[in-house]
Protein backbone atom coordinates (compact mmCIF):
# COMPACT_ATOMS: atom_id res chain seq x y z
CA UNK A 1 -91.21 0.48 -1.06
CA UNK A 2 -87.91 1.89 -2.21
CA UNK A 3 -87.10 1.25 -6.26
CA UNK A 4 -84.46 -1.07 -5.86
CA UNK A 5 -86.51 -3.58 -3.79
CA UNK A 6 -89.59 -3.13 -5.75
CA UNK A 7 -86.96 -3.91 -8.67
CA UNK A 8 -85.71 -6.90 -7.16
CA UNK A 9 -89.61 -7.69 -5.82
CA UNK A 10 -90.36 -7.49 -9.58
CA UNK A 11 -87.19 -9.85 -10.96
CA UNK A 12 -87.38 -12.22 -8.02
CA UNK A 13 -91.05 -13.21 -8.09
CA UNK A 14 -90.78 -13.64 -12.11
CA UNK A 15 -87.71 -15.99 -11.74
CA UNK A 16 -89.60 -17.83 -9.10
CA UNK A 17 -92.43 -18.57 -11.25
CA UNK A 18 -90.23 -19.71 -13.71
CA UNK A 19 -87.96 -22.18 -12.06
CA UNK A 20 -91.28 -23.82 -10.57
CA UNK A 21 -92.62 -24.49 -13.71
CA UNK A 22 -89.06 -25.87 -14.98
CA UNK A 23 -89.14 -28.20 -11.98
CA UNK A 24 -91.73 -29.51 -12.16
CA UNK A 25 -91.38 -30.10 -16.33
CA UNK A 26 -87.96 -31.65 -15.81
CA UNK A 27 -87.15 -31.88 -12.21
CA UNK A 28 -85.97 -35.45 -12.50
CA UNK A 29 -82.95 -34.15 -15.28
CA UNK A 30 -79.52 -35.26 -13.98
CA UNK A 31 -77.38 -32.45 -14.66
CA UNK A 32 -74.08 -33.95 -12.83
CA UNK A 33 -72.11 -37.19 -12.36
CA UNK A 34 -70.29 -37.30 -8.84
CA UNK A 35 -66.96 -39.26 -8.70
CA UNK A 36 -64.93 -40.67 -5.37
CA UNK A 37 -63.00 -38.18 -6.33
CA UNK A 38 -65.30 -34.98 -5.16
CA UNK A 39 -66.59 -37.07 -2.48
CA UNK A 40 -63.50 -37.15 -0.65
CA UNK A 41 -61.94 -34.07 -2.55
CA UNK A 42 -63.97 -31.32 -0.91
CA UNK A 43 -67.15 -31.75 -3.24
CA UNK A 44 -64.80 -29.89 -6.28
CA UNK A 45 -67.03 -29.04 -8.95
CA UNK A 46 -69.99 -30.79 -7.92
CA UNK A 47 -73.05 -28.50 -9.67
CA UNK A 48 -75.08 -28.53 -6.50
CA UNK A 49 -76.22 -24.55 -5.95
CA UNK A 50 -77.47 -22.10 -7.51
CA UNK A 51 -75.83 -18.36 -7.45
CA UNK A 52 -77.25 -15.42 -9.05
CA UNK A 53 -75.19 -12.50 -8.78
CA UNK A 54 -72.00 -14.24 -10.21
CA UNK A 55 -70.06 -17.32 -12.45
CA UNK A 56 -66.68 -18.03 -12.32
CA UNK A 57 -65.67 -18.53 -15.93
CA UNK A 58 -62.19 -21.12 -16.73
CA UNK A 59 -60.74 -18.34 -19.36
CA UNK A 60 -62.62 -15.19 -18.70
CA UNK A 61 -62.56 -15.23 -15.31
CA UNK A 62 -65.15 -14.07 -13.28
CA UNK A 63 -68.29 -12.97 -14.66
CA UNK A 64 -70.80 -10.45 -12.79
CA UNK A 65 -74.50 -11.28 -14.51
CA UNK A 66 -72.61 -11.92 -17.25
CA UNK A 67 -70.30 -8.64 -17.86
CA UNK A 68 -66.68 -9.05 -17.53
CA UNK A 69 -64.43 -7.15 -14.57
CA UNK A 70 -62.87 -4.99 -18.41
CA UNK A 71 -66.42 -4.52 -18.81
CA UNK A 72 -67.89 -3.25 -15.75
CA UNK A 73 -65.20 -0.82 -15.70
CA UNK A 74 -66.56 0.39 -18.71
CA UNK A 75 -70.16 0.28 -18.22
CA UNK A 76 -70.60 0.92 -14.22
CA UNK A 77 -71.37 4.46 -12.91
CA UNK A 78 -68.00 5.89 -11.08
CA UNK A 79 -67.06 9.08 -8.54
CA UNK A 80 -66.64 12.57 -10.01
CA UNK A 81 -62.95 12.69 -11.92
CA UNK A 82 -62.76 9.09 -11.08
CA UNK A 83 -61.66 6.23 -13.84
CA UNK A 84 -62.91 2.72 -11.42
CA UNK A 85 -66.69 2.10 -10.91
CA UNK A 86 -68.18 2.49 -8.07
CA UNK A 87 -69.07 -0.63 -5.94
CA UNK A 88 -72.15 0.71 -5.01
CA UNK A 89 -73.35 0.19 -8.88
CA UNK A 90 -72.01 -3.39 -8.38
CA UNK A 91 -74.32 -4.35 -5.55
CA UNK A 92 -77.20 -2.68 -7.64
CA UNK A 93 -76.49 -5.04 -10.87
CA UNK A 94 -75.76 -8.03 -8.56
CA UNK A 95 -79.18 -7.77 -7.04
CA UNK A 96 -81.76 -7.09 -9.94
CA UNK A 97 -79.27 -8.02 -13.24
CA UNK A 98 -79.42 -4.72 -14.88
CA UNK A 99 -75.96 -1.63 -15.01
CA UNK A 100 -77.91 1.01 -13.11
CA UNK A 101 -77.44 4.74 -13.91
CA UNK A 102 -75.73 7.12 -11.85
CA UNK A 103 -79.04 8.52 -10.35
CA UNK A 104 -79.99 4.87 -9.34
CA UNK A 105 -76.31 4.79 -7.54
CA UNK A 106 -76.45 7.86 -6.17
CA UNK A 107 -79.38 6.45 -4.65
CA UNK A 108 -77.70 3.77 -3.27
CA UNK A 109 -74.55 5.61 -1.68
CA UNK A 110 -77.24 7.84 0.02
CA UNK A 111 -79.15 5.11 1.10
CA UNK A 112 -76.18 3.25 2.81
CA UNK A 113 -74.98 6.59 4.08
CA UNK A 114 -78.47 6.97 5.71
CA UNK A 115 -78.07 3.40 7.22
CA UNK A 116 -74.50 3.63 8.22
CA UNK A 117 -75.08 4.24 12.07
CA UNK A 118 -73.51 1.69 14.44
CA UNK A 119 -75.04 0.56 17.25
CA UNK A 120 -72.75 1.94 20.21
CA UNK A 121 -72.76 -1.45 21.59
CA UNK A 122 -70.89 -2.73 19.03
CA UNK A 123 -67.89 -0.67 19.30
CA UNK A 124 -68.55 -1.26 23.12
CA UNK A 125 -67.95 -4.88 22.35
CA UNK A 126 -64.99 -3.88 20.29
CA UNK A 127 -63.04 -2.29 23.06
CA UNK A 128 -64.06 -5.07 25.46
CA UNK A 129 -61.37 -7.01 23.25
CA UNK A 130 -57.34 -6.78 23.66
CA UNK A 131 -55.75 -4.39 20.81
CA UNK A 132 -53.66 -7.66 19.26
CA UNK A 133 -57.01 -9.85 18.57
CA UNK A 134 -56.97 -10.90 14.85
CA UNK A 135 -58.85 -7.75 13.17
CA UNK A 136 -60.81 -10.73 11.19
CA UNK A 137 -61.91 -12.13 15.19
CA UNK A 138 -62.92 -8.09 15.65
CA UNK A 139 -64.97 -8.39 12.59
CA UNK A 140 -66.73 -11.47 13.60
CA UNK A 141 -67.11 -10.07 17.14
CA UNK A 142 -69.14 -7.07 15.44
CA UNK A 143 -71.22 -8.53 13.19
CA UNK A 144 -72.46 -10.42 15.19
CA UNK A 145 -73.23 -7.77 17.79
CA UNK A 146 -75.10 -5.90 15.37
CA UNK A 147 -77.66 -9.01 15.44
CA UNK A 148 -79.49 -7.38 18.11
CA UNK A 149 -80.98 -5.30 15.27
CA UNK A 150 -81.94 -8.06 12.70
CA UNK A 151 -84.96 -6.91 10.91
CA UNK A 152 -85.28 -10.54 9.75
CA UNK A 153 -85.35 -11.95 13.22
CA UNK A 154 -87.54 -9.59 14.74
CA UNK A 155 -89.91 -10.12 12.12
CA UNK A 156 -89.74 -14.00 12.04
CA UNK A 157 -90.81 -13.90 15.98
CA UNK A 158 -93.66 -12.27 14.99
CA UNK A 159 -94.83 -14.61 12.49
CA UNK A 160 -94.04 -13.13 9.66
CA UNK A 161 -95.33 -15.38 6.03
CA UNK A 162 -93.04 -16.88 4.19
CA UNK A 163 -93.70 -14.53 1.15
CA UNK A 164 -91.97 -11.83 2.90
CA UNK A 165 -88.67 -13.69 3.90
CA UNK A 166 -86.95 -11.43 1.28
CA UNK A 167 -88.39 -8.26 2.35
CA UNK A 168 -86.70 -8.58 5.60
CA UNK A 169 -83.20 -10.01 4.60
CA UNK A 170 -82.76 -7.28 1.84
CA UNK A 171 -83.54 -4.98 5.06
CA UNK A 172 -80.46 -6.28 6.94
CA UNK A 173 -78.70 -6.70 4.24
CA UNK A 174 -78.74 -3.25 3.06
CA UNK A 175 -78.16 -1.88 6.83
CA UNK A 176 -74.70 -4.47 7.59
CA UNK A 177 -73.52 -3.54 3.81
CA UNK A 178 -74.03 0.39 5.28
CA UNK A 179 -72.18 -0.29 8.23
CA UNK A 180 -69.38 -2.59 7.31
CA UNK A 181 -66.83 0.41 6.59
CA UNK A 182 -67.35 2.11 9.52
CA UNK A 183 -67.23 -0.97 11.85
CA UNK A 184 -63.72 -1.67 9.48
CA UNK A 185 -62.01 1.55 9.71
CA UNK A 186 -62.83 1.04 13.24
CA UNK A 187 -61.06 -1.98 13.37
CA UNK A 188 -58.07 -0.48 11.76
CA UNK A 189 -57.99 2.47 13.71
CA UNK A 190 -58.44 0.99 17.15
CA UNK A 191 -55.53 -2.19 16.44
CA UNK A 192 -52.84 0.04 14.95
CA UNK A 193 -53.02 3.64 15.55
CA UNK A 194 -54.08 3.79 19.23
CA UNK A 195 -57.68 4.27 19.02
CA UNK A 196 -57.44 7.43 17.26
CA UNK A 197 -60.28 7.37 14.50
CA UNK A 198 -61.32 9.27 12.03
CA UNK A 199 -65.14 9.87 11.81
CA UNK A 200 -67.07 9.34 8.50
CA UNK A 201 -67.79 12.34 6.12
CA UNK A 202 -71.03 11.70 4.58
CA UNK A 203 -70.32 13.44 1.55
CA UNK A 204 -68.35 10.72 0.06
CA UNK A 205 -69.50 7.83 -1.52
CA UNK A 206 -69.05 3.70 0.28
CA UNK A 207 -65.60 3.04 -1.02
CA UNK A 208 -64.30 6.37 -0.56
CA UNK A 209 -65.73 7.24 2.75
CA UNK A 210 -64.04 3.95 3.91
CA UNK A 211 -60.51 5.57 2.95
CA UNK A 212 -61.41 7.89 4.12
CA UNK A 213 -61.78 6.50 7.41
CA UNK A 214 -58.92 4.17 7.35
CA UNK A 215 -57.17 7.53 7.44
CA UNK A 216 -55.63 7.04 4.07
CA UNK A 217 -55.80 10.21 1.81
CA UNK A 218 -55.76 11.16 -1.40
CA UNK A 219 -57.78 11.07 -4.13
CA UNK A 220 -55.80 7.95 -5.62
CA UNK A 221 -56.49 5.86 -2.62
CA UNK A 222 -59.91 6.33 -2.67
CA UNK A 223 -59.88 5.07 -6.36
CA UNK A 224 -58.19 1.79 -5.49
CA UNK A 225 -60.30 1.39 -2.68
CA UNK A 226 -63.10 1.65 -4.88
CA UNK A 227 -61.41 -0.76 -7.76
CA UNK A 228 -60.73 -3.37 -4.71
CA UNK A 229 -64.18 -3.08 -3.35
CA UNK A 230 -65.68 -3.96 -6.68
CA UNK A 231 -63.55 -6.58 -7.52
CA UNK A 232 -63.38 -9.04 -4.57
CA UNK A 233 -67.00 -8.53 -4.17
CA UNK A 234 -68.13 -12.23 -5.30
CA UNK A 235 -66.61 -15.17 -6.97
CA UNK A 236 -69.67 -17.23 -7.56
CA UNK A 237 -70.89 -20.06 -4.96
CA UNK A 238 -68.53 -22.79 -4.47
CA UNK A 239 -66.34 -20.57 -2.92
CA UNK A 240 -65.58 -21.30 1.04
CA UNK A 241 -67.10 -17.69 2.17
CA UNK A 242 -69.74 -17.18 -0.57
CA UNK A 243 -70.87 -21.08 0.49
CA UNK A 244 -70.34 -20.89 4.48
CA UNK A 245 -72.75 -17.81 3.68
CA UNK A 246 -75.48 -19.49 1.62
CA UNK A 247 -74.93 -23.01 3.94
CA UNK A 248 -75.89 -21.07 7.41
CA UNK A 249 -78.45 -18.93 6.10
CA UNK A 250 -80.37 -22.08 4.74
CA UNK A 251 -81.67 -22.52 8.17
CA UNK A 252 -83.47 -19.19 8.00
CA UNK A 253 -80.56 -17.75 9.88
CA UNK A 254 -80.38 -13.64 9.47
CA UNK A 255 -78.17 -11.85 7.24
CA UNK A 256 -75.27 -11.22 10.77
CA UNK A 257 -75.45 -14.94 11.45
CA UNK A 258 -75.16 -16.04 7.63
CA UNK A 259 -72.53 -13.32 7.14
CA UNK A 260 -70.59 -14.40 9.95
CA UNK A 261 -70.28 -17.63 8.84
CA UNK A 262 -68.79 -16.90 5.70
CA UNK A 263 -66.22 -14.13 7.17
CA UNK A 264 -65.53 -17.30 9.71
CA UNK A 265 -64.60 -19.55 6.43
CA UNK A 266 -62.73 -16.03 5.17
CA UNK A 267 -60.46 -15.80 7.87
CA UNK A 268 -58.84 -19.24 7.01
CA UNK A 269 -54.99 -19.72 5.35
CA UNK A 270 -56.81 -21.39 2.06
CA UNK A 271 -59.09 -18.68 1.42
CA UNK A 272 -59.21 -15.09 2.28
CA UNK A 273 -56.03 -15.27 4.71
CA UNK A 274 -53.86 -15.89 1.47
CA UNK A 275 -53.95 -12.33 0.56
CA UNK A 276 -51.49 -11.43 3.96
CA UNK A 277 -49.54 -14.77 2.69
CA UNK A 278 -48.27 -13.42 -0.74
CA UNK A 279 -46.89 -10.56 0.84
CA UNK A 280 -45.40 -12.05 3.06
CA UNK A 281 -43.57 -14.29 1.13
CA UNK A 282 -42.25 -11.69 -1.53
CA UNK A 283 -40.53 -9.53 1.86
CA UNK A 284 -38.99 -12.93 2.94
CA UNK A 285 -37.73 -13.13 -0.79
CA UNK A 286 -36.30 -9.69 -0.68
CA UNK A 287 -34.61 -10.44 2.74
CA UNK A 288 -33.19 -13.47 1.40
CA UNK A 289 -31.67 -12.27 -1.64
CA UNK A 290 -30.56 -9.01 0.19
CA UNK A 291 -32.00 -6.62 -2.01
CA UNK A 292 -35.26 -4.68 -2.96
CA UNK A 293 -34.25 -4.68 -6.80
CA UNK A 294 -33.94 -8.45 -7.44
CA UNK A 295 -32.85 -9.29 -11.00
CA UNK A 296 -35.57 -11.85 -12.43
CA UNK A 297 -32.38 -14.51 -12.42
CA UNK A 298 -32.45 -14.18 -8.82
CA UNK A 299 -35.89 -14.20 -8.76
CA UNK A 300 -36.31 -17.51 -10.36
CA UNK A 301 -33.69 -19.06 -8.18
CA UNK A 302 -35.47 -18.34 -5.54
CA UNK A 303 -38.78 -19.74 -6.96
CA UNK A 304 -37.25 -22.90 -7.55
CA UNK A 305 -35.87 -22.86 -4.37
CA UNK A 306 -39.14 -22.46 -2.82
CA UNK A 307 -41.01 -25.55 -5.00
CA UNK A 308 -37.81 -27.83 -4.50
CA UNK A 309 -38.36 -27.87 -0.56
CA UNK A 310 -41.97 -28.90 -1.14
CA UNK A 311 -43.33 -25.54 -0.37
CA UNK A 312 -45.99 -23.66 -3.27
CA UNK A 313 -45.95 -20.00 -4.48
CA UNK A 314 -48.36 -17.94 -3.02
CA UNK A 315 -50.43 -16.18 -5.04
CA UNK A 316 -50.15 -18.13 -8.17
CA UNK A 317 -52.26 -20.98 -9.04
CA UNK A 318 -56.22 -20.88 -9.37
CA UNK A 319 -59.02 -23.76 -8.96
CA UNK A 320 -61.20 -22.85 -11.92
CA UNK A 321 -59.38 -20.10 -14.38
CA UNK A 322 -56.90 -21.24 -16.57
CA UNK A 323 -55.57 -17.63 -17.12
CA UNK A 324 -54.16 -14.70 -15.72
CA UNK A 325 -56.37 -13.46 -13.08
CA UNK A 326 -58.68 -10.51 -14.81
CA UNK A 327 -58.52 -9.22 -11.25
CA UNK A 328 -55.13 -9.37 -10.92
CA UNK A 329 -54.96 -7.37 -14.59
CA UNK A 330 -57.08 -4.79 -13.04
CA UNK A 331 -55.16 -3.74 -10.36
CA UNK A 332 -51.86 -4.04 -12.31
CA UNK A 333 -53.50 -1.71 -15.01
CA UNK A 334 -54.36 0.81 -11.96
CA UNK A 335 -50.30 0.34 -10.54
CA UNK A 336 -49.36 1.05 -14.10
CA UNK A 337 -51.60 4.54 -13.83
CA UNK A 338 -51.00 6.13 -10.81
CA UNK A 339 -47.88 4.56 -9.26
CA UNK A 340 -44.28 5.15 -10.62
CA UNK A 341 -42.05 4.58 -7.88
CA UNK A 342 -42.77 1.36 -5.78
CA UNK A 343 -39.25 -1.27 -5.50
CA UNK A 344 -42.28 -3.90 -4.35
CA UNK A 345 -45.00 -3.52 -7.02
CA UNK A 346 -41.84 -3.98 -9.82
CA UNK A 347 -40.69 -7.04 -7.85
CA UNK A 348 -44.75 -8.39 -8.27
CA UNK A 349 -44.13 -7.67 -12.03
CA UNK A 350 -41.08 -9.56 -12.66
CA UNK A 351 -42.18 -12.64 -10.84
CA UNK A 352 -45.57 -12.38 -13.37
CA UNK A 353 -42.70 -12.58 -15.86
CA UNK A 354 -40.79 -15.44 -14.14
CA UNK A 355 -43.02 -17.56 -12.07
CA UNK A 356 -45.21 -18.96 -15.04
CA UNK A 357 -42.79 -20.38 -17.21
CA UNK A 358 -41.34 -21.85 -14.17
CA UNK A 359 -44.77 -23.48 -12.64
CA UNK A 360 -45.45 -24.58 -16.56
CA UNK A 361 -42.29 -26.61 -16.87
CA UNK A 362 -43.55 -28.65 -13.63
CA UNK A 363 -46.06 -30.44 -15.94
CA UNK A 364 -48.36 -30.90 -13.29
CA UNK A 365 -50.01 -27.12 -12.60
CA UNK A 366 -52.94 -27.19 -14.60
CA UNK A 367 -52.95 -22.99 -13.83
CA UNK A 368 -49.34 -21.29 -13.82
CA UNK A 369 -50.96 -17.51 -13.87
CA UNK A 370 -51.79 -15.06 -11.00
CA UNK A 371 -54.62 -14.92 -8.50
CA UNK A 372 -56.03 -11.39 -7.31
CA UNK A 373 -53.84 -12.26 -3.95
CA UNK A 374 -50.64 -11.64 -6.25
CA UNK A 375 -51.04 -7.87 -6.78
CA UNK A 376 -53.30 -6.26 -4.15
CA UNK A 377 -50.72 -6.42 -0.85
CA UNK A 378 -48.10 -4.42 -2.92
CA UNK A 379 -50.58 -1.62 -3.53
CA UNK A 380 -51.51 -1.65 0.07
CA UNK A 381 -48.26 -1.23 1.33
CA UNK A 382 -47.08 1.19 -1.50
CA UNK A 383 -50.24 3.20 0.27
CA UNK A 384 -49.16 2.98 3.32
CA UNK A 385 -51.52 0.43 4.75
CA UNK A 386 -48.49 -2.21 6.12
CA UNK A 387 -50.49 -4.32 8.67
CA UNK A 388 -51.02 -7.79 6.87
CA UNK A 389 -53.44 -9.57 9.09
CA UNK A 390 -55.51 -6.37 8.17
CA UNK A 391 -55.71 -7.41 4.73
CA UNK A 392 -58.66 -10.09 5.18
CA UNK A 393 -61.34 -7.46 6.52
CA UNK A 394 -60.94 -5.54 3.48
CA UNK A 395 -61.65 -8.81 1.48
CA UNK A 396 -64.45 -9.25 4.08
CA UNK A 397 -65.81 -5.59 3.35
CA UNK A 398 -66.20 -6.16 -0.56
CA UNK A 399 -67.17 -10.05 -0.63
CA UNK A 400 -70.46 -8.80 1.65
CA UNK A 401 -71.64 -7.23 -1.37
CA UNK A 402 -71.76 -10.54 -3.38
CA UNK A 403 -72.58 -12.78 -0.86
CA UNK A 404 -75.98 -10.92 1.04
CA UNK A 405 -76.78 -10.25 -2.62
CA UNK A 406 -77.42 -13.70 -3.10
CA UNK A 407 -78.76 -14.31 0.77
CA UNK A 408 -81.72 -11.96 -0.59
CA UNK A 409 -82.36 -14.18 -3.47
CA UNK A 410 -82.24 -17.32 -1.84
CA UNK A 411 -85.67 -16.02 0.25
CA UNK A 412 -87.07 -14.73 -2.78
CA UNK A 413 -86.92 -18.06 -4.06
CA UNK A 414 -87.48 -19.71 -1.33
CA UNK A 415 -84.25 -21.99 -1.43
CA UNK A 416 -84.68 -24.95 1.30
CA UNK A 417 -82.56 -25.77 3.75
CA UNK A 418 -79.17 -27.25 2.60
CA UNK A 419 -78.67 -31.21 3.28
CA UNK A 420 -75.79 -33.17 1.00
CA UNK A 421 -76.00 -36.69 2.00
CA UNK A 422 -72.55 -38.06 3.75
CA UNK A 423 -71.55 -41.89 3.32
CA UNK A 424 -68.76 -42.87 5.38
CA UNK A 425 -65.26 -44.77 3.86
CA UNK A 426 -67.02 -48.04 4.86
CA UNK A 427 -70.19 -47.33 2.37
CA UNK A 428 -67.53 -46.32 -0.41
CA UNK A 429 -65.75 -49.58 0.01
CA UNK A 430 -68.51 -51.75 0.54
CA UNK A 431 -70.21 -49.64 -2.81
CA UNK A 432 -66.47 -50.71 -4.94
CA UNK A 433 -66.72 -54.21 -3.75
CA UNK A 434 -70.81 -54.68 -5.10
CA UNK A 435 -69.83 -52.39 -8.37
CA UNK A 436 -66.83 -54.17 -9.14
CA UNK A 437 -68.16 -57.94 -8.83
CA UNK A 438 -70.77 -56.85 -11.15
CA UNK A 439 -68.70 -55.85 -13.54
């Protein structure tokens, strides 16, 4: 057994033990009140799930077991001469709740590099597809070819115990994680530069073989791509991908099906598709106003502009945090660094100046500040990388990390299958009617 899943053998069965024991102490607790509300509003903030690797927190932001995006940069292992942490180290303290060393990642990077082999039937099924399908439709199309191979589902045919549900999922999960930047960069490749790829050199580590591949250089690229990679990689469980995810693979679905339903909920406008959206928007504000050096006058004008014709800001605006985005910090600390010279990433800046104030005034935005969709399309296009509807499968990339993370503990511990109960609008007005003549 390799160390990391004797590791996560080791943490998983102690947790397991202990959550049976406080179940069946204090099972009956309520924990939660549900209002009409959630029940029509999308289930917003019910506590209903439980998610290891990550919490979202309202002023810190997102937490990974319990260190802080500032402090992971700090604390996690990184690339020779490099300043952002490897993602590889992420996936590693997701799993088993402990920073691991750099011989424990190096570990990791080789074992993903020695898993990273793509069945040629995938990229088979890949070409079978016209050039201009949505890369995120290409993504889904792959994944799920790579089922063929599920450990899990091979196993489960066989009869294999309960007991050893995790054994096999953290087995597919560790070979799709392997292969995701390879099956990307093919992606990329194949939809807008003619098929011409670039093959994988197994020297470099996950984030910055994937550069690599995209067909990116420099040294500064890979670091971003590394930065990006750790920091969309999970944003606890309520989130439409993380919970898609966790929802399909409740049925004892593998790691390709359960992944593929959350990159399904990924690829919509209000979630993962936002990140194209903000970029978007800040070219048609530059078009508008005729200029790529907008004054933050202008800027504001065209803000208000924007709100007064019913129409929100994209990028700004967050469910849970009630601050600036530490994500969105993160990559503006890395702009600040090693890029001096971009009209786009300045206009990103000013608006963090402008569009706060403006949003605050509206009395009605509980959250004026940033999201991580604010920053990250300027840095991709200051790179080079202009191709918007790209921008999801590198979200998709990173949030596997987070998301099969907690797939493997939700075998460990032997989650059930997930069942909220529905009422119709009949029940609820039926349930107002008895509540109300009572009281």
């Amino acid at each position: 057994m390799d160390p990391l899943k004797q590791k996560f053998q080791e943490k998983s069965s102690e947790l397991k033990a202990n959550i049976k024991a406080m179940l069946k102490e204090h099972g009956g607790r309520k924990v939660d009140e549900v209002t009409l509300n959630q029940v029509f509003g999308g289930m917003r903030g019910v506590k209903s799930m439980i998610w290891e690797p990550s919490q979202l927190d309202p002023i810190d932001g997102i937490r990974f077991r319990g260190y802080s995006i500032p402090e992971l940069r700090d604390l996690l292992p990184r690339a020779k001469n490099d300043k952002e942490p490897l993602p590889e180290g992420l996936f590693w303290l997701m799993l088993v709740g402990e920073v691991p060393t750099e011989e424990q990642t190096t570990w990791l990077t080789n074992q993903w590099t020695s898993r990273s082999i793509v069945p040629d039937h995938t990229f088979k099924a890949l070409d079978a597809l016209p050039t201009n399908t949505h890369p995120m439709t290409q993504l889904c199309v792959a994944i799920a070819s790579m089922q063929t191979g599920s450990v899990f589902s091979h196993r489960y045919a066989e009869g294999m115990r309960k007991s050893e549900y995790w054994d096999a999922t953290y087995e597919d999960t560790m070979n799709l994680v392997a292969r995701l930047p390879r099956i990307a960069a093919y992606i990329y490749r194949r939809t807008y530069h003619n098929g011409k790829h670039i093959m994988p050199d197994i020297s470099l580590d996950w984030g910055g073989n994937f550069a690599h591949m995209l067909g990116i250089e420099g040294e500064d690229f890979k670091s971003f791509m590394r930065l990006y990679l750790t920091i969309h990689a999970d944003h606890e469980g309520g989130n439409a991908s993380a919970h898609a995810t966790h929802l399909v693979g409740s049925t004892l679905s593998d790691a390709y099906y359960a992944f593929n339903g959350g990159m399904s909920a990924l690829a919509g406008p209000l979630h993962g598709l936002a990140n194209q959206e903000v970029i978007k928007w800040i070219f048609r504000m530059l078009d508008t106003l005729g200029t790529r050096r907008p004054t933050k006058q202008q800027i504001s004008d065209y803000v208000n502009s924007t709100l007064a014709s019913g129409q929100v800001i994209p990028g700004y605006g967050h469910a849970v945090l009630r601050q600036p985005d530490p994500r969105f910090i993160a990559q503006k600390r890395f702009a600040e660094e090693y890029i001096h010279d971009s009209e786009t990433i300045s206009v990103v800046w000013k608006c963090f100046e402008v569009i706060p104030p403006i949003l605050q005034s509206l009395g009605k935005v509980k959250n004026p500040w940033p999201n991580v969709d604010a920053h990250s399309g300027a840095i991709l296009v200051h790179y080079g990388l202009t191709q918007y509807s790209y921008y999801t499968v590198l979200f998709g990339v990173s949030r596997a990390l987070g998301v099969l993370s907690q797939l493997c503990w939700s075998r460990a511990l032997g989650f059930p299958l997930e069942r909220p109960k529905s009422v119709t609008s009949s029940w609820v007005t039926e349930y107002l009617a008895k509540e109300l003549s009572v009281n």
